[in-house]
Structures are given as structure tokens and as C-alpha cells.
Protein backbone atom coordinates (compact mmCIF):
# COMPACT_ATOMS: atom_id res chain seq x y z
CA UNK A 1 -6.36 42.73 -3.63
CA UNK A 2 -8.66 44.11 -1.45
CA UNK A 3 -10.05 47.05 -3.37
CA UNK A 4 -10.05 43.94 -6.16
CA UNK A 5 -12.34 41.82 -4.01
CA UNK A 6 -14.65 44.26 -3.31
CA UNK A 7 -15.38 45.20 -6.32
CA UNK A 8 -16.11 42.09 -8.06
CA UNK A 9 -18.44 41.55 -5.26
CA UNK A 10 -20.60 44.35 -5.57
CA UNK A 11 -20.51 43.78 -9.37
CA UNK A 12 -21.63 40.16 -9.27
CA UNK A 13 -24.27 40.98 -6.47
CA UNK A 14 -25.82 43.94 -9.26
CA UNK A 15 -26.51 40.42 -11.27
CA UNK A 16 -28.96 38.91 -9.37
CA UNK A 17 -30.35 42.02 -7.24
CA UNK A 18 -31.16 43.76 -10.03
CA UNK A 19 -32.98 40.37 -11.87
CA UNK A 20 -35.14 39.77 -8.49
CA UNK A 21 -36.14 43.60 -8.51
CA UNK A 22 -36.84 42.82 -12.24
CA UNK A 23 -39.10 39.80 -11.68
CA UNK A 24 -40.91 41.53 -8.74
CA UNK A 25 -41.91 44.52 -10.64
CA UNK A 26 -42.89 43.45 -13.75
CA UNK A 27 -44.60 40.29 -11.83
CA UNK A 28 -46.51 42.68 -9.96
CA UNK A 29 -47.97 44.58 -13.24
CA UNK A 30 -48.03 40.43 -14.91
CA UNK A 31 -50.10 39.77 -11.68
CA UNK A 32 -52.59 42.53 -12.18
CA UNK A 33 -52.87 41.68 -15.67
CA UNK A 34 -53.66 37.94 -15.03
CA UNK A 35 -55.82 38.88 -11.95
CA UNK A 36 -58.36 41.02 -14.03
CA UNK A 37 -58.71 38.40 -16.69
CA UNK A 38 -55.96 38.90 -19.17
CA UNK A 39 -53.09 37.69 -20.34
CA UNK A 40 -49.32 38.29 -20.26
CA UNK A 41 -47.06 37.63 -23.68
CA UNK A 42 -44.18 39.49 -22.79
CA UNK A 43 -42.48 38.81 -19.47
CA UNK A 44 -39.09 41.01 -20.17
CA UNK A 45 -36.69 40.23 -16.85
CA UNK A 46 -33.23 39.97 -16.72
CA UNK A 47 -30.20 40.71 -14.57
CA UNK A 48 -29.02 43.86 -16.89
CA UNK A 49 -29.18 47.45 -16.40
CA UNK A 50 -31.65 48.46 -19.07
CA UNK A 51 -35.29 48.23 -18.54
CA UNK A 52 -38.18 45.46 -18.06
CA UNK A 53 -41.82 44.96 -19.34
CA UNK A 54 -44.73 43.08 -18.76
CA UNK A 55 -46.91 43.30 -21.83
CA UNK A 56 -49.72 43.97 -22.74
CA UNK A 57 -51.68 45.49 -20.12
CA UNK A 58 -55.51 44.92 -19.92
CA UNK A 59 -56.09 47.91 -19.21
CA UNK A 60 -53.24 50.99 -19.37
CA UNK A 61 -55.84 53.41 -17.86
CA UNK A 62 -56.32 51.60 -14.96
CA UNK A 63 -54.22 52.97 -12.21
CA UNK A 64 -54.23 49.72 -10.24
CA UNK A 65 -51.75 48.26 -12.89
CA UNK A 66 -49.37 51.05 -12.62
CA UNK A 67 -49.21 50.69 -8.93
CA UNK A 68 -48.81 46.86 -8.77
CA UNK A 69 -45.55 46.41 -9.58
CA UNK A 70 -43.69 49.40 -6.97
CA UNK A 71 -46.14 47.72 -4.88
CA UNK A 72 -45.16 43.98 -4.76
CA UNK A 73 -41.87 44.73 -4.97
CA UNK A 74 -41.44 47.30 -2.20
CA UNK A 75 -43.61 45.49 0.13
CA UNK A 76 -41.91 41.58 -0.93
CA UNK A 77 -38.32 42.86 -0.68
CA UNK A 78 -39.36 45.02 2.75
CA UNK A 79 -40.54 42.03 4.28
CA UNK A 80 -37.17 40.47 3.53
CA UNK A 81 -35.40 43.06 4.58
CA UNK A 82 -37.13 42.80 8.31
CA UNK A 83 -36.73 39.21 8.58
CA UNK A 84 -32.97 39.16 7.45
CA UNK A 85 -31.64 42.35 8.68
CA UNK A 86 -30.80 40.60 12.35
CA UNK A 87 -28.86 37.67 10.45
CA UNK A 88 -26.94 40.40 7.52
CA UNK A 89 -23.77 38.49 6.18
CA UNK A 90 -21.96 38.37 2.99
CA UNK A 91 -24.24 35.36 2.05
CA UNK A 92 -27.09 37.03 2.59
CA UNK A 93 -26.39 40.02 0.99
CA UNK A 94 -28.60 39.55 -2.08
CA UNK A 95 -31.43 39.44 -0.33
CA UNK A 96 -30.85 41.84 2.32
CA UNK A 97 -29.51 44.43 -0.43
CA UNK A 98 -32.89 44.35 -2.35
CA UNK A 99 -35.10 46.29 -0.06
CA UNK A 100 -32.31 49.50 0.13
CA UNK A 101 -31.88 48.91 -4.05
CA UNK A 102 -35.69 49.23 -4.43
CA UNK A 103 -36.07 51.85 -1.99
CA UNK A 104 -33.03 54.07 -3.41
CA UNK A 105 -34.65 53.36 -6.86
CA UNK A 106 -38.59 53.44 -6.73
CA UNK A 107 -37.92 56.68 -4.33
CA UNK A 108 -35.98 58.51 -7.08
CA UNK A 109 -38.38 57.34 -9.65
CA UNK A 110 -41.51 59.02 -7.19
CA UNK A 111 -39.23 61.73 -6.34
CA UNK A 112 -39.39 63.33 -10.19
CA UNK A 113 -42.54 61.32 -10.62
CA UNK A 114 -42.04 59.56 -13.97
CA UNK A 115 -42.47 56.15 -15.26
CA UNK A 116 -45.35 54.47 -13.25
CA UNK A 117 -45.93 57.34 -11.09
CA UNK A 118 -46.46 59.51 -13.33
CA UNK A 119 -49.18 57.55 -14.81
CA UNK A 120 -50.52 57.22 -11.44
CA UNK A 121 -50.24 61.11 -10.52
CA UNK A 122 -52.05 61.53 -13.96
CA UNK A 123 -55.10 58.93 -13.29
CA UNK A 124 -55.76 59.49 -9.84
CA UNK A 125 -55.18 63.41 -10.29
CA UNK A 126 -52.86 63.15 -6.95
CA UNK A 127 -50.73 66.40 -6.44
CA UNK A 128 -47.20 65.82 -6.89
CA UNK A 129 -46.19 66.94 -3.68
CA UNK A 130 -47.40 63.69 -1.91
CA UNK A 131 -44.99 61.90 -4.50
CA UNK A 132 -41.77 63.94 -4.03
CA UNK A 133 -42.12 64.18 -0.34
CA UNK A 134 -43.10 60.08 -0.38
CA UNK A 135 -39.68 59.79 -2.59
CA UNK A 136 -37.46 61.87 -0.84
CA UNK A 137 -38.23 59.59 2.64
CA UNK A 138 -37.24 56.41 -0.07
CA UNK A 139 -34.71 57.63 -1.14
CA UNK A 140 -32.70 58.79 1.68
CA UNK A 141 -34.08 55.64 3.76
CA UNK A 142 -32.44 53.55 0.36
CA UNK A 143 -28.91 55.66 0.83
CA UNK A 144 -28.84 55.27 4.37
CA UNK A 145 -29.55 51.11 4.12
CA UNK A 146 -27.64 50.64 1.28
CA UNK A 147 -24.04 52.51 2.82
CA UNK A 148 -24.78 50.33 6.22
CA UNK A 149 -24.42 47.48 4.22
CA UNK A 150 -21.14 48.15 2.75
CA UNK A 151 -18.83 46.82 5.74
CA UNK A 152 -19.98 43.22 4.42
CA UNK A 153 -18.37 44.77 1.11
CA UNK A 154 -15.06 45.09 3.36
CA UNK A 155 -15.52 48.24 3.36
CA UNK A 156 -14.50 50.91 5.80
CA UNK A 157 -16.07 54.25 6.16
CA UNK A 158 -12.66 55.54 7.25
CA UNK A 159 -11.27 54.15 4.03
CA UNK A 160 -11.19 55.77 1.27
CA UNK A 161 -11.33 52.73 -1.20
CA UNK A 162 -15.35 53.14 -1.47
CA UNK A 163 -14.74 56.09 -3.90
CA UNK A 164 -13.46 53.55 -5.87
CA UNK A 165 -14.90 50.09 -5.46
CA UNK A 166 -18.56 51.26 -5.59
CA UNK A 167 -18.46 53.34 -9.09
CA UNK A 168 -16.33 50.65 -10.54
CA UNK A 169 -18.35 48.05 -9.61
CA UNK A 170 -21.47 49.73 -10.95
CA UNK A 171 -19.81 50.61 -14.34
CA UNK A 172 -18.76 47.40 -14.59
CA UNK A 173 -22.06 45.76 -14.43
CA UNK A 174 -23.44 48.68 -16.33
CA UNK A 175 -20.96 47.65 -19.40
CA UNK A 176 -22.08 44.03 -19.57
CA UNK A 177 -25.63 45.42 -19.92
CA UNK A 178 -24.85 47.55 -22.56
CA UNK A 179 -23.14 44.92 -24.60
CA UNK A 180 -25.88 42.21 -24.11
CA UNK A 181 -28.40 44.94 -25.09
CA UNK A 182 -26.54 45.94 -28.03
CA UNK A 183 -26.01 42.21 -29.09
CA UNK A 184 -29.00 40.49 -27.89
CA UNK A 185 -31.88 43.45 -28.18
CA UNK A 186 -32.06 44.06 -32.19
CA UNK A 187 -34.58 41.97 -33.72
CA UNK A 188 -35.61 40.38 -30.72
CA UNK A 189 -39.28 39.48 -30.32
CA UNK A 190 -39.27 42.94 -27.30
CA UNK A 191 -38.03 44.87 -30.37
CA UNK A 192 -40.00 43.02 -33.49
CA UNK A 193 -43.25 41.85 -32.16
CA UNK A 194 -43.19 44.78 -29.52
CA UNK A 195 -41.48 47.93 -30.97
CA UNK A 196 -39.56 48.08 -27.50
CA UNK A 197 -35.64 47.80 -28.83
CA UNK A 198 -35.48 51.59 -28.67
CA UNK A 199 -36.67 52.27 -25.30
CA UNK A 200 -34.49 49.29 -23.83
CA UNK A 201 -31.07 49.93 -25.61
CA UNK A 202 -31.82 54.01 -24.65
CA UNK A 203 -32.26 52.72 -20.68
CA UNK A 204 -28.91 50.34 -21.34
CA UNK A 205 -27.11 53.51 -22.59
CA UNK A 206 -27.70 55.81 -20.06
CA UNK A 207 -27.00 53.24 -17.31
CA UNK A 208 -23.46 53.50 -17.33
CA UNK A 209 -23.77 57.47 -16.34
CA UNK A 210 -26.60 57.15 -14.21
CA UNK A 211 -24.91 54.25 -12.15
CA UNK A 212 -21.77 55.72 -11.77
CA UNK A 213 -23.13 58.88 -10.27
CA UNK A 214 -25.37 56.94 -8.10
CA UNK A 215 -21.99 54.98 -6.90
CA UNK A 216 -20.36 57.97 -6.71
CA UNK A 217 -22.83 59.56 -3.87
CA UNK A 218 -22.99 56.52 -1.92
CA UNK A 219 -19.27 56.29 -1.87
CA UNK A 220 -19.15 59.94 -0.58
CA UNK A 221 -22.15 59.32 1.88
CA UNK A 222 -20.27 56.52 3.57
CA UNK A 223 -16.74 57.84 3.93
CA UNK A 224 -18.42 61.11 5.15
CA UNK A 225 -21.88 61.17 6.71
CA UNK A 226 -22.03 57.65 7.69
CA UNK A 227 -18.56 57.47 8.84
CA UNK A 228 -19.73 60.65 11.28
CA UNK A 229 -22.71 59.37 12.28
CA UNK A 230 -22.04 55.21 12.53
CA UNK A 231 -20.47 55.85 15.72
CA UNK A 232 -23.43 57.06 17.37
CA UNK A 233 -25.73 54.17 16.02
CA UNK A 234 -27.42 51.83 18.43
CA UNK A 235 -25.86 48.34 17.82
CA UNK A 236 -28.42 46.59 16.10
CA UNK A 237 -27.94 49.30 13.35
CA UNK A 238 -24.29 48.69 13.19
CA UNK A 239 -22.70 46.52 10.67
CA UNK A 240 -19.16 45.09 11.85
CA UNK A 241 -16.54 45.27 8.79
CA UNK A 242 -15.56 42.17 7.22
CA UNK A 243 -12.14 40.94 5.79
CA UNK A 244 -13.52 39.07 2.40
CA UNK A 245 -11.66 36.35 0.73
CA UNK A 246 -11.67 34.57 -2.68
CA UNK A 247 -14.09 32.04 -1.31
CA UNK A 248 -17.17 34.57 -0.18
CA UNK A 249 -16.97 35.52 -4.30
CA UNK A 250 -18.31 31.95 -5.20
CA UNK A 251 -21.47 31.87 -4.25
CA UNK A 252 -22.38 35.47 -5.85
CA UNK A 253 -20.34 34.58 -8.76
CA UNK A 254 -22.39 31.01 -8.99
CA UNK A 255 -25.63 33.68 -8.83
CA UNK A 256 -24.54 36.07 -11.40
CA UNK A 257 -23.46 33.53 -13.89
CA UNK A 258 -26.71 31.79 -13.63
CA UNK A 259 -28.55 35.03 -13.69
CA UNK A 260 -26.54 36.08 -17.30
CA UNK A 261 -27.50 33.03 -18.77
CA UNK A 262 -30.95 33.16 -17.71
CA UNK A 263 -31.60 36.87 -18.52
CA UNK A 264 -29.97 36.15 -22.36
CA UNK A 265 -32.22 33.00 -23.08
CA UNK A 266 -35.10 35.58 -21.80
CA UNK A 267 -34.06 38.83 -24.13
CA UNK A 268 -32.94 36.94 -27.04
């Protein structure tokens, strides 16, 4: 029951992470957009693993609009982060989680710069040295924040449940993406009006693997490099293990229902 509990905690918490990541990206590039005069026709969030769009840009050569939305959402979910960290609890956990999600993502993403960064690296010329060194801080800051957090999972770093509960959980969450994008994504207005049902169901396809790998390392960086190096920690760093019951699931389950339904009234 406890490996159980776990995981359908970390799986309902990918629900509304992921969406708030969503809407703080794509706001940022929506923001820019709106900012310089424009307008935005295509706001494509949800709480799935496949990807999001803000469409159309003003401007795609501007390099402003590639860097808004890493932007807003590294500095909006940092500045949670720092106010929260002090008060981390299982209730809290969606917001506390989405500065190590974003920094674990966005630093992988400027680690191989591709997607936004690699339109930046092309526009400003940049070498992309600055960009993988910038990424690999991210992204072992992101590993580092996101195993701390995984006591409040009930998670021990002497127990060997994470290699289980984490990838699970991911693929789980992973799965309902896929289906909702393979339902919901074909001859939507993204894919009609837009020409993007390719590019999203390819993202939704991959996720599963991707995910599951990326569970995969945490698991092993927590039940072996964090479980070495917790002990040495100064306290404020330290995250006491919890014992979870059915009741901490109802808030997060409340959240990732809500999230669903809002995410398929958005993509359908």
C-alpha cells in the first residue's frame, strides 16, 4: 500500500505541475506577442505530456520571443520555490515541485540546445558552450531539488521502492497523455487550422520513453547519491520522510481531475 500511495501521488501531482509549467511558458511567448502589438489565437496548455504553443508569433525572428517563455517560467516558479521551500509539505508540493521540474527540463532542453534555444543560439549567434555549461548547472540543480523532495513522496533513500514508484508514476501519466492526444488531437483546430497534430502526437509518443528514463535516474540518484550525501546536509536542506495516507491523495487528486478536464475542453 505504500509503494501504491506513492505512486498515485507523484502521478496526480505530473497533472497539474506539468499544466502550470505549460501556462507559464507559452504565457511568456503569449506575453511577448501581446506586448509588441499582436495577437495570440492559439493558447495550447494542458496538463499532458505532449507539447504546448502559443501561436502565431509577431515576429519568429525576434529572439526576445524565444526567450520569454524559459524566462517567465524559470524566474515565476524560482520565486516560488524561495518563498515555499521553508514551509515544503505534501500540500504544497505542486508548487514547490515546479521550480526543480522546470529546472530539470529547460536545463536539458539548453543542455543539447534545441527548441527555443536553439533559435536563440541561432539569432543572437551565442556559442553553444554558454548554453550547455548554463544547462548542465539546471539540470543537475533540477535532479538534486527534485530527489530532496521525494521524502514528502514517503519515500526513503534507503528504500528501494523509488526504483519503482517514480518510473511508474511517470509512465502512468505519460499513458493518459498519449491516449488524450491520440483521441482528442486529430482534427482539432492545433491540427486543422494550425498543421500542429503531427508535432504534438510525435512529443505524446515519445513521452512515455523519455519519462521513464528520466524516472529511472532520479530513482537511482536518490537511493544512491542522495542517500550518501543527505546525511551530511545542513538542516534546512533536509526533508524529513513522511508516512502518507489515503487522505493527502485528495487534494492532488481534486487538482489533477480538474486539470484533465480543463486541458481536454482546451485541446479539443
Amino acid at each position: 500500500m505504500k509503494t501504491l500511495r506513492s505512486t498515485l501521488l507523484l502521478f496526480l501531482l505530473a497533472f497539474p505541475v506539468y499544466f502550470m509549467l505549460l501556462i507559464l511558458h507559452e504565457g511568456g511567448h503569449a506575453l511577448h506577442t501581446l506586448v509588441m502589438g499582436g495577437s495570440v489565437s492559439l493558447f495550447y496548455v494542458h496538463p499532458f505530456a505532449m507539447a504546448g504553443y502559443a501561436r502565431p508569433p509577431l515576429d519568429w525572428e525576434n529572439v526576445w520571443f524565444h526567450a520569454a517563455g524559459p524566462a517567465l517560467m524559470v524566474l515565476a516558479t524560482f520565486i516560488l520555490f524561495v518563498l515555499l521551500w521553508k514551509r515544503r509539505s505534501v500540500p504544497l508540493l505542486p508548487l514547490v515541485m515546479l521550480f526543480p521540474w522546470t529546472a530539470l527540463m529547460q536545463g536539458l532542453v539548453i543542455l543539447m540546445v534545441m527548441d527555443d534555444f536553439n533559435n536563440i543560439a541561432r539569432l543572437t549567434g551565442l556559442s553553444p558552450a554558454i548554453f550547455q555549461a548554463l544547462g548542465l548547472i539546471l539540470t543537475v540543480l533540477g535532479i538534486f531539488l527534485f530527489v530532496s523532495l521525494f521524502p514528502l513522496l514517503g519515500l526513503n533513500p534507503k528504500d528501494l521502492r523509488s526504483l519503482i514508484v517514480v518510473p511508474a508514476a511517470f509512465l502512468l501519466w505519460t499513458l493518459v497523455g498519449l491516449v488524450a492526444g491520440t483521441l482528442l488531437v486529430p482534427g482539432s483546430p492545433a491540427d486543422v487550422v494550425y498543421g500542429l497534430g503531427g508535432d504534438i502526437l510525435m512529443t505524446a509518443r515519445i513521452s512515455p520513453i523519455l519519462y521513464v528514463v528520466f524516472g529511472l535516474i532520479l530513482a537511482g540518484t536518490y537511493v544512491t547519491l542522495y542517500r550518501w550525501v543527505s546525511p551530511k546536509l545542513p538542516a534546512w536542506l533536509r526533508t524529513e520522510v513522511v508516512s502518507l495516507t489515503w487522505n493527502d491523495l485528495r487534494f492532488p487528486a481534486l487538482l489533477a481531475a480538474i486539470c484533465v478536464i480543463l486541458g481536454v475542453m482546451i485541446i479539443a
